[in-house]
C-alpha atoms as a PDB file:
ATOM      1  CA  UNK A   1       0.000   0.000   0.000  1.00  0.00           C
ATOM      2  CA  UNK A   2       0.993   2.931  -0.577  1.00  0.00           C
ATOM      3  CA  UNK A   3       0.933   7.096   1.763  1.00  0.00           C
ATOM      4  CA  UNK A   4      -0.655   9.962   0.042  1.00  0.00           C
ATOM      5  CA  UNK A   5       0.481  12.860   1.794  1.00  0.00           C
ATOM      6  CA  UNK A   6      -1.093  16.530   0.734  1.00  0.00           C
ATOM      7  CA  UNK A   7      -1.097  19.467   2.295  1.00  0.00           C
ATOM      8  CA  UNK A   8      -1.164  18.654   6.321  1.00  0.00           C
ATOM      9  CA  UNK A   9      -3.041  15.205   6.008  1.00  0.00           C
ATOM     10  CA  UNK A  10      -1.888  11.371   5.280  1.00  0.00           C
ATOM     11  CA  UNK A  11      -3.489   8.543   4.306  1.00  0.00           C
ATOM     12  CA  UNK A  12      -2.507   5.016   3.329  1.00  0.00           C
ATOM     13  CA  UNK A  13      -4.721   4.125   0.318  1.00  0.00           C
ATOM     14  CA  UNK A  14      -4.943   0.961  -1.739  1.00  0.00           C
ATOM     15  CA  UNK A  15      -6.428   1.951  -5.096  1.00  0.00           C
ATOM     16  CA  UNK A  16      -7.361   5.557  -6.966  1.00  0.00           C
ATOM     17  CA  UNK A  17     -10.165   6.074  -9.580  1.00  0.00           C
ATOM     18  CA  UNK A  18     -11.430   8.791 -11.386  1.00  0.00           C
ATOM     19  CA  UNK A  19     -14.692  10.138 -11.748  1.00  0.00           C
ATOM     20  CA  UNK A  20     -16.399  12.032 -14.322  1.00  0.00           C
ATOM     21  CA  UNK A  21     -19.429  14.632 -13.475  1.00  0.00           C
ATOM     22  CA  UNK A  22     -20.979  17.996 -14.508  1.00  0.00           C
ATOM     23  CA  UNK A  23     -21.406  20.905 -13.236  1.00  0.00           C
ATOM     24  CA  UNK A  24     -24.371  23.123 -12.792  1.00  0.00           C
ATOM     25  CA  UNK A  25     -24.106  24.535 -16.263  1.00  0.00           C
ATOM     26  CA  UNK A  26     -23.082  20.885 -17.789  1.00  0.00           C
ATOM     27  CA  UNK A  27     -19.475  21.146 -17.932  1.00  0.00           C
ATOM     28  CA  UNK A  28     -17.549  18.191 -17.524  1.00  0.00           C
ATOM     29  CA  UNK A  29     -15.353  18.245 -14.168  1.00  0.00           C
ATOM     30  CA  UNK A  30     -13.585  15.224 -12.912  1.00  0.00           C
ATOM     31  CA  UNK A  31     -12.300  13.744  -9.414  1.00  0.00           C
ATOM     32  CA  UNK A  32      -9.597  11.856  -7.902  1.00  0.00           C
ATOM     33  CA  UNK A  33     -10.944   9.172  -5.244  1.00  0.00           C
ATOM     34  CA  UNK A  34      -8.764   7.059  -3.297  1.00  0.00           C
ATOM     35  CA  UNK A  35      -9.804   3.978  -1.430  1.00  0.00           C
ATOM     36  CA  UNK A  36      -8.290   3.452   2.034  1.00  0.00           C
ATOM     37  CA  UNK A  37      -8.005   0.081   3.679  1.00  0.00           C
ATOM     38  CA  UNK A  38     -10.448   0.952   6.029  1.00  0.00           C
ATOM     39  CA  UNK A  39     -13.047   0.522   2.858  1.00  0.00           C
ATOM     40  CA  UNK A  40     -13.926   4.199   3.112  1.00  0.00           C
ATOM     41  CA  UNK A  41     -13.120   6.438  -0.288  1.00  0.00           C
ATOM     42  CA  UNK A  42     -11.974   9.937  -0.354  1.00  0.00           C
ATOM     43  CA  UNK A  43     -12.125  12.465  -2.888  1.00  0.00           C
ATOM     44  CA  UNK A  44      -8.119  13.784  -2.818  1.00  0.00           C
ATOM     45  CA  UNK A  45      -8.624  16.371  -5.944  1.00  0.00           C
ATOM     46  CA  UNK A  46     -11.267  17.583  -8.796  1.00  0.00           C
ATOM     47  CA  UNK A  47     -10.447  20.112 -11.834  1.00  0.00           C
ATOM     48  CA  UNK A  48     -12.192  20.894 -15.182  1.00  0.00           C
ATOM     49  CA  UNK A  49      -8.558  20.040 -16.417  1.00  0.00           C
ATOM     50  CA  UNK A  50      -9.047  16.024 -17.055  1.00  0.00           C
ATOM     51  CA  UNK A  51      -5.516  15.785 -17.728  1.00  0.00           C
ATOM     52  CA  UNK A  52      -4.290  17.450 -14.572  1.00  0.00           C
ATOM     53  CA  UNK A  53      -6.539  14.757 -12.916  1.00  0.00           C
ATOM     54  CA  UNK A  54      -5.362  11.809 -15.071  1.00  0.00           C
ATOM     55  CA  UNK A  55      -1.493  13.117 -14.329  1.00  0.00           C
ATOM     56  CA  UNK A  56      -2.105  12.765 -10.963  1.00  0.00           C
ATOM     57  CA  UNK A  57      -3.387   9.690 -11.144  1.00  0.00           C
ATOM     58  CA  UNK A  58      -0.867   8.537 -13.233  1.00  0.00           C
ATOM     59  CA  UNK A  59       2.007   9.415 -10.683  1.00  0.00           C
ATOM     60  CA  UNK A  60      -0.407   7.659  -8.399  1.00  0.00           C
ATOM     61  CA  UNK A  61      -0.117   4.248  -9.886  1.00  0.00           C
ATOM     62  CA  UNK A  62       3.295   4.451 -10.996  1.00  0.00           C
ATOM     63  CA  UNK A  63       4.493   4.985  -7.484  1.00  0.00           C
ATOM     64  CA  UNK A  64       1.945   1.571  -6.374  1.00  0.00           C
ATOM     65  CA  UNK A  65       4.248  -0.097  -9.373  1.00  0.00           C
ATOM     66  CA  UNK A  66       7.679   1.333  -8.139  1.00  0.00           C
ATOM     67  CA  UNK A  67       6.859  -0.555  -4.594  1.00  0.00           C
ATOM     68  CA  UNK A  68       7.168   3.698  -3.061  1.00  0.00           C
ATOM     69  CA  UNK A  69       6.092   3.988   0.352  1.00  0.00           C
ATOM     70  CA  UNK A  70       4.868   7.562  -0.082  1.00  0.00           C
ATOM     71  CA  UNK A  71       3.834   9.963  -2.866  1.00  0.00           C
ATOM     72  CA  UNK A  72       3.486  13.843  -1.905  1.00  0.00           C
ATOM     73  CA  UNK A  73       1.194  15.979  -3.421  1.00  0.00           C
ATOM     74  CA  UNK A  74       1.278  19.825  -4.278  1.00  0.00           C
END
């Protein structure tokens, strides 16, 4: 498993997902969810920029693959 640590919190999670929603005024905005091993989800980050979400995500998974204890977040 792997630490998520962003801004003053931690949390050990075991999977990430995006989500896709819209807004209001039907713009497409999209989410970051972890799931911790406690079975409870959290949403970590959400943007209209999908590929600021999928990046993050992506550096996500490829610290799960790398065996990395901890990822920081901006």
């Amino acid at each position: 498993m792997l630490w998520i640590v962003k801004k003053e919190a931690s949390h050990q999670i075991m999977s990430c997902n995006v989500h896709e929603d819209a807004d209001d005024k039907g713009q497409a905005y999209y989410q970051l969810w972890i799931t911790r091993p406690n079975g409870k989800n959290l949403k970590i980050e959400e943007s209209y920029d999908e590929a600021h979400i999928r990046e993050v995500k992506e550096a996500i998974d490829y610290a799960i693959e790398q065996n990395e204890r901890a990822l920081r977040l901006a």
